[in-house]
N, C-alpha and C. Protein backbone atom coordinates (compact mmCIF):
# COMPACT_ATOMS: atom_id res chain seq x y z
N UNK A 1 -5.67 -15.79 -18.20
CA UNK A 1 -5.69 -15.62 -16.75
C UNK A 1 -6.10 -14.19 -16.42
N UNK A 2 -7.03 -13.91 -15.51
CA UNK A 2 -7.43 -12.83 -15.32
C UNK A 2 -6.67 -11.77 -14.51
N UNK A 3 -6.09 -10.63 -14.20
CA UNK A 3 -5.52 -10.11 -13.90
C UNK A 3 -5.40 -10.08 -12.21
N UNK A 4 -6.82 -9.84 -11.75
CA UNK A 4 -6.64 -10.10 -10.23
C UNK A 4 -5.78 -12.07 -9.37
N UNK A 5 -6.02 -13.00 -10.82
CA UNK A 5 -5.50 -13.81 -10.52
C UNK A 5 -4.23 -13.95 -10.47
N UNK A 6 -3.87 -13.01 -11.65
CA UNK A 6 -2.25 -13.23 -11.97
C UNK A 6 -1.36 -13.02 -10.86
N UNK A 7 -1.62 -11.88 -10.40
CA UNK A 7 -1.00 -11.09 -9.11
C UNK A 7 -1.82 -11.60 -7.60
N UNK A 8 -2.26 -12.36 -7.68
CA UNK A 8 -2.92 -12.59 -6.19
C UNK A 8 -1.77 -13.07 -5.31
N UNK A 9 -0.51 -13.38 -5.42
CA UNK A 9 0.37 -13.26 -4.17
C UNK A 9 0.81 -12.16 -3.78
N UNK A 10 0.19 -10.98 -4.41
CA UNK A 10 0.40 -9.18 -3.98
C UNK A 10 -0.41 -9.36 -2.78
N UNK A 11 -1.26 -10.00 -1.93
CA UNK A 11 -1.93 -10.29 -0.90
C UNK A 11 -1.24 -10.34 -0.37
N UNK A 12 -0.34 -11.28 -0.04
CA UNK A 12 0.75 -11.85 0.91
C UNK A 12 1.20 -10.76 1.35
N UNK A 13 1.77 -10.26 0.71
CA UNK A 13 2.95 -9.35 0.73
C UNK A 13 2.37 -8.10 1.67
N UNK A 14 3.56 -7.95 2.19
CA UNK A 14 3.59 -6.59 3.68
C UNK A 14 3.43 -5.12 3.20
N UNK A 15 3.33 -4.28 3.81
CA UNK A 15 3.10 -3.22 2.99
C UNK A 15 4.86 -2.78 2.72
N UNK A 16 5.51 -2.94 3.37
CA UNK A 16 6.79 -2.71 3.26
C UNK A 16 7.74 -3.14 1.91
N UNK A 17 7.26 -4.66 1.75
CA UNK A 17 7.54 -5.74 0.69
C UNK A 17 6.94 -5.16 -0.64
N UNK A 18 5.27 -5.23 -0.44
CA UNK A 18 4.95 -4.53 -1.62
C UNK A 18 5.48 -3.13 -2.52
N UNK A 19 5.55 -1.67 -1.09
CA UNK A 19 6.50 -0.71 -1.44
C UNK A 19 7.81 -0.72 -2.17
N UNK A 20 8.45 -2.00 -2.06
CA UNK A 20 9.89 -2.08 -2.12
C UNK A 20 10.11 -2.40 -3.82
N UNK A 21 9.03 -3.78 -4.15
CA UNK A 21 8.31 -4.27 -5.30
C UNK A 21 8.04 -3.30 -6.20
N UNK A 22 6.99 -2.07 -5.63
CA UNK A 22 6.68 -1.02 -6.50
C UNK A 22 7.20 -0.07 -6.82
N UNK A 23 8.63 0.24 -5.85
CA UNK A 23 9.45 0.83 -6.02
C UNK A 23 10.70 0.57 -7.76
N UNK A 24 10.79 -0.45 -7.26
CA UNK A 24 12.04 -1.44 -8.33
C UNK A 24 10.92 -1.03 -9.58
N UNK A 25 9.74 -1.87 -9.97
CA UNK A 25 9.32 -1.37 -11.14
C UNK A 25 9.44 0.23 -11.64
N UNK A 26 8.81 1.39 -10.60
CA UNK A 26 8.64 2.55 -11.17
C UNK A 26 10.27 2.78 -11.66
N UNK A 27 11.23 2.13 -11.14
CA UNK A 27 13.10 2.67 -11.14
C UNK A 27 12.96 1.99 -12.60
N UNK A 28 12.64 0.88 -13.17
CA UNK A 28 12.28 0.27 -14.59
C UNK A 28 11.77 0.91 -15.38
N UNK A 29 10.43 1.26 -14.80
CA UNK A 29 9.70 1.79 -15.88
C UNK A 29 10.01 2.91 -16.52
N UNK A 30 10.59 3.84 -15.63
CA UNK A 30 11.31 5.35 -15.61
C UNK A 30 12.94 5.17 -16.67
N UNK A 31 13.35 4.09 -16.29
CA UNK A 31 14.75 4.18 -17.15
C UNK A 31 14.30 3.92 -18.51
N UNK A 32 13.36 2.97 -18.54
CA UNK A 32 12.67 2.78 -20.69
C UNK A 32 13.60 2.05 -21.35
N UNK A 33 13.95 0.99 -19.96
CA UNK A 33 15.29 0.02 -20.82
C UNK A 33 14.29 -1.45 -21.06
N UNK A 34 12.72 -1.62 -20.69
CA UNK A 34 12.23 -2.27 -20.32
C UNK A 34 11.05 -2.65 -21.98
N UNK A 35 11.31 -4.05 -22.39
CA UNK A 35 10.40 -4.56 -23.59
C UNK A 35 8.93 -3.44 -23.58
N UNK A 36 8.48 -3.45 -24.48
CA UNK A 36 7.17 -3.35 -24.54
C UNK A 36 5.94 -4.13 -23.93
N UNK A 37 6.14 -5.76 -24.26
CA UNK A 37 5.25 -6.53 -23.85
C UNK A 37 5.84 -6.70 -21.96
N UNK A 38 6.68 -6.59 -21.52
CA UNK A 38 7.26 -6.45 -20.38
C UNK A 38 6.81 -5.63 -19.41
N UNK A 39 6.85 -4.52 -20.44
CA UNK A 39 6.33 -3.34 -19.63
C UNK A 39 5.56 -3.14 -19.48
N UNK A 40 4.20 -3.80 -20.31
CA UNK A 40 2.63 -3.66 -19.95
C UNK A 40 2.31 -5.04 -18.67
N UNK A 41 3.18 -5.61 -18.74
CA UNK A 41 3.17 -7.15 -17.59
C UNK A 41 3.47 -6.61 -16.13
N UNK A 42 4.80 -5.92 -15.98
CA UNK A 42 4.94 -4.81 -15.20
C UNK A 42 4.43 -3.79 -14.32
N UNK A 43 4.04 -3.39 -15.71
CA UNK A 43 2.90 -2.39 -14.60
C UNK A 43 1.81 -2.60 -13.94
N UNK A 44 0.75 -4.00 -15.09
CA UNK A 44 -0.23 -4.50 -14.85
C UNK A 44 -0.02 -5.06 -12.84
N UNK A 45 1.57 -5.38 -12.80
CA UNK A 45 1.73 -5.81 -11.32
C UNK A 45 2.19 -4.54 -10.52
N UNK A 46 2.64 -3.41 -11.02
CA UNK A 46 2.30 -1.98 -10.29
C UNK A 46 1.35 -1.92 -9.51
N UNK A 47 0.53 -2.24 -10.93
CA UNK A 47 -0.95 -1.22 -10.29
C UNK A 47 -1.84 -2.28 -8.97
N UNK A 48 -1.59 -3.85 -9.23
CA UNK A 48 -1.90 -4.84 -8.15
C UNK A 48 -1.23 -4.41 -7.05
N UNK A 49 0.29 -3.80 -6.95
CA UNK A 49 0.94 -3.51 -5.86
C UNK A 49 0.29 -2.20 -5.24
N UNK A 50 0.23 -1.33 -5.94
CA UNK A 50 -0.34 0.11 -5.66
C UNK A 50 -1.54 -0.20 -4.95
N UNK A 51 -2.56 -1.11 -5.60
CA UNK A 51 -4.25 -1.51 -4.80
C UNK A 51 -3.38 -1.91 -3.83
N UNK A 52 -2.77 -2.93 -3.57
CA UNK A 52 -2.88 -3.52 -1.91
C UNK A 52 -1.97 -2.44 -1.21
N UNK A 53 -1.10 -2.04 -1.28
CA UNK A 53 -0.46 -0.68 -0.41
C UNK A 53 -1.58 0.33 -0.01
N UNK A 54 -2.28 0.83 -0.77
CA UNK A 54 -3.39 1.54 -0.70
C UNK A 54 -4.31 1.09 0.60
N UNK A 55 -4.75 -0.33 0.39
CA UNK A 55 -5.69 -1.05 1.28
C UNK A 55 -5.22 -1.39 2.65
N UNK A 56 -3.73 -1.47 2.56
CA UNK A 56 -2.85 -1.70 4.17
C UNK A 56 -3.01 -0.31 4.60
N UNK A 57 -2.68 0.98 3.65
CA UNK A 57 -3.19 2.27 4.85
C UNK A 57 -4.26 2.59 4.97
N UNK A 58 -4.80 2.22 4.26
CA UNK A 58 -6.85 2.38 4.81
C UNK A 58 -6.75 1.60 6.08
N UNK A 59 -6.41 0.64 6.12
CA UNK A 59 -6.67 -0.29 7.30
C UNK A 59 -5.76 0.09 8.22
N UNK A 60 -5.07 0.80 8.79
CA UNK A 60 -3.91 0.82 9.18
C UNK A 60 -4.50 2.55 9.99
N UNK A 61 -4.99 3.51 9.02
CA UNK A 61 -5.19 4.31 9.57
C UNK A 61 -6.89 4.20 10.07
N UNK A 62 -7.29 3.28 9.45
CA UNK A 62 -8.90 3.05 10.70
C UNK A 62 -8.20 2.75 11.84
N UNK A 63 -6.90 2.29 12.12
CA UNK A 63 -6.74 1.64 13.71
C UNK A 63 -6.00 2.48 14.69
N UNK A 64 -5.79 3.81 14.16
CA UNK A 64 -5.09 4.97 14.81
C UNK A 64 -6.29 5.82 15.61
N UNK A 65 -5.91 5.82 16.52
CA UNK A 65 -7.08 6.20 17.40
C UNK A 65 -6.16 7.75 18.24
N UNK A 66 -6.60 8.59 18.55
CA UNK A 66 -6.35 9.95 18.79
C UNK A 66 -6.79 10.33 20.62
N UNK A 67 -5.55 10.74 20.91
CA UNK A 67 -5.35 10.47 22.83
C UNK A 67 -6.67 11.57 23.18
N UNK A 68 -7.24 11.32 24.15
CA UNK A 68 -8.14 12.35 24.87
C UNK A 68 -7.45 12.73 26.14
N UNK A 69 -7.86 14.02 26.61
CA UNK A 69 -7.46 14.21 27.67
C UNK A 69 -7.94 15.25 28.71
N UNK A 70 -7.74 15.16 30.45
CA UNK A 70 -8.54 15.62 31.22
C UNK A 70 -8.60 16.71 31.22
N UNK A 71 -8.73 17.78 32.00
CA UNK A 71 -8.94 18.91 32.67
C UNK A 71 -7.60 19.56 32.80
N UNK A 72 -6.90 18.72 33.52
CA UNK A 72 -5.19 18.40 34.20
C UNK A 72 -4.19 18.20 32.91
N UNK A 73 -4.41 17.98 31.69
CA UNK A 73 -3.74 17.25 30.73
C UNK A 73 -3.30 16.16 30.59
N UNK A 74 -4.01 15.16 31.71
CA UNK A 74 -3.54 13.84 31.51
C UNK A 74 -3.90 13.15 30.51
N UNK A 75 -3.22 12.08 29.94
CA UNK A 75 -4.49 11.31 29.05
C UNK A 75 -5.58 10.93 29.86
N UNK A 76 -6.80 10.91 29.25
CA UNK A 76 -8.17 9.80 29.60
C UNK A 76 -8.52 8.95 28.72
N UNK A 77 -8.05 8.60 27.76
CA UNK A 77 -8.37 7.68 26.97
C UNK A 77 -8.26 7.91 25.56
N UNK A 78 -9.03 7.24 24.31
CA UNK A 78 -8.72 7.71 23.34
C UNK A 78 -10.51 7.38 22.33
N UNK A 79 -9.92 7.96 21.95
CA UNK A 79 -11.32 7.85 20.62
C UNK A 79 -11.00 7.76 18.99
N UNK A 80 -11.55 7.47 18.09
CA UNK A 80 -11.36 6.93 16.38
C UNK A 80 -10.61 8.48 16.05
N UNK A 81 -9.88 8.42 15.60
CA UNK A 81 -9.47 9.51 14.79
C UNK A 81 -10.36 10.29 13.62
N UNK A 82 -10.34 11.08 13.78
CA UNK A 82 -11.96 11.72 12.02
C UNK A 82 -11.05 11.11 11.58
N UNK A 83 -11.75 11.38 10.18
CA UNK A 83 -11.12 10.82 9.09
C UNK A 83 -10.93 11.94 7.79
C-alpha cells in the first residue's frame, strides 16, 4: 500500500484534530518506549499529519486579508495580505 494511501483519512481531519494526532505521536516518539517497526509506521503518519497541517495554513492564511483605511482612520475596506 502506498503511503499517500495509507494515511488518506489525514484529509478528513481538521487542522486542530490533525495537531492533536501529531502531537500524541511526537510525546511517543520522544519517550523511545515505542517498537522499531512501530515507530517507522508512526512517523510515516507524522509526516502525512505534518503535510496536511501545513496545507490548512497555506490555505487559511491566503484567506486573511489586511484592513485598509481612509484619511480619517476609518476602515475602507481590505486587500490580500503580502505574503
Amino acid at each position: 500500500m502506498a503511503k499517500a494511501a495509507k494515511h488518506a483519512d489525514v484529509k478528513g481531519l481538521s487542522f486542530e484534530d490533525a495537531l492533536k494526532e501529531l502531537e500524541a505521536i511526537v510525546g511517543r516518539l520522544e519517550r523511545g518506549d515505542v517498537a522499531l517497526e512501530e515507530s517507522i509506521g508512526i512517523y510515516e503518519r507524522g509526516t502525512a499529519l505534518r503535510a496536511h497541517c501545513d496545507g490548512l495554513l497555506k490555505q487559511a492564511e491566503a484567506k486573511v486579508e489586511k484592513l485598509t483605511f481612509d484619511g480619517d482612520g476609518q476602515i475602507s475596506g481590505s486587500e490580500p495580505l503580502d505574503g
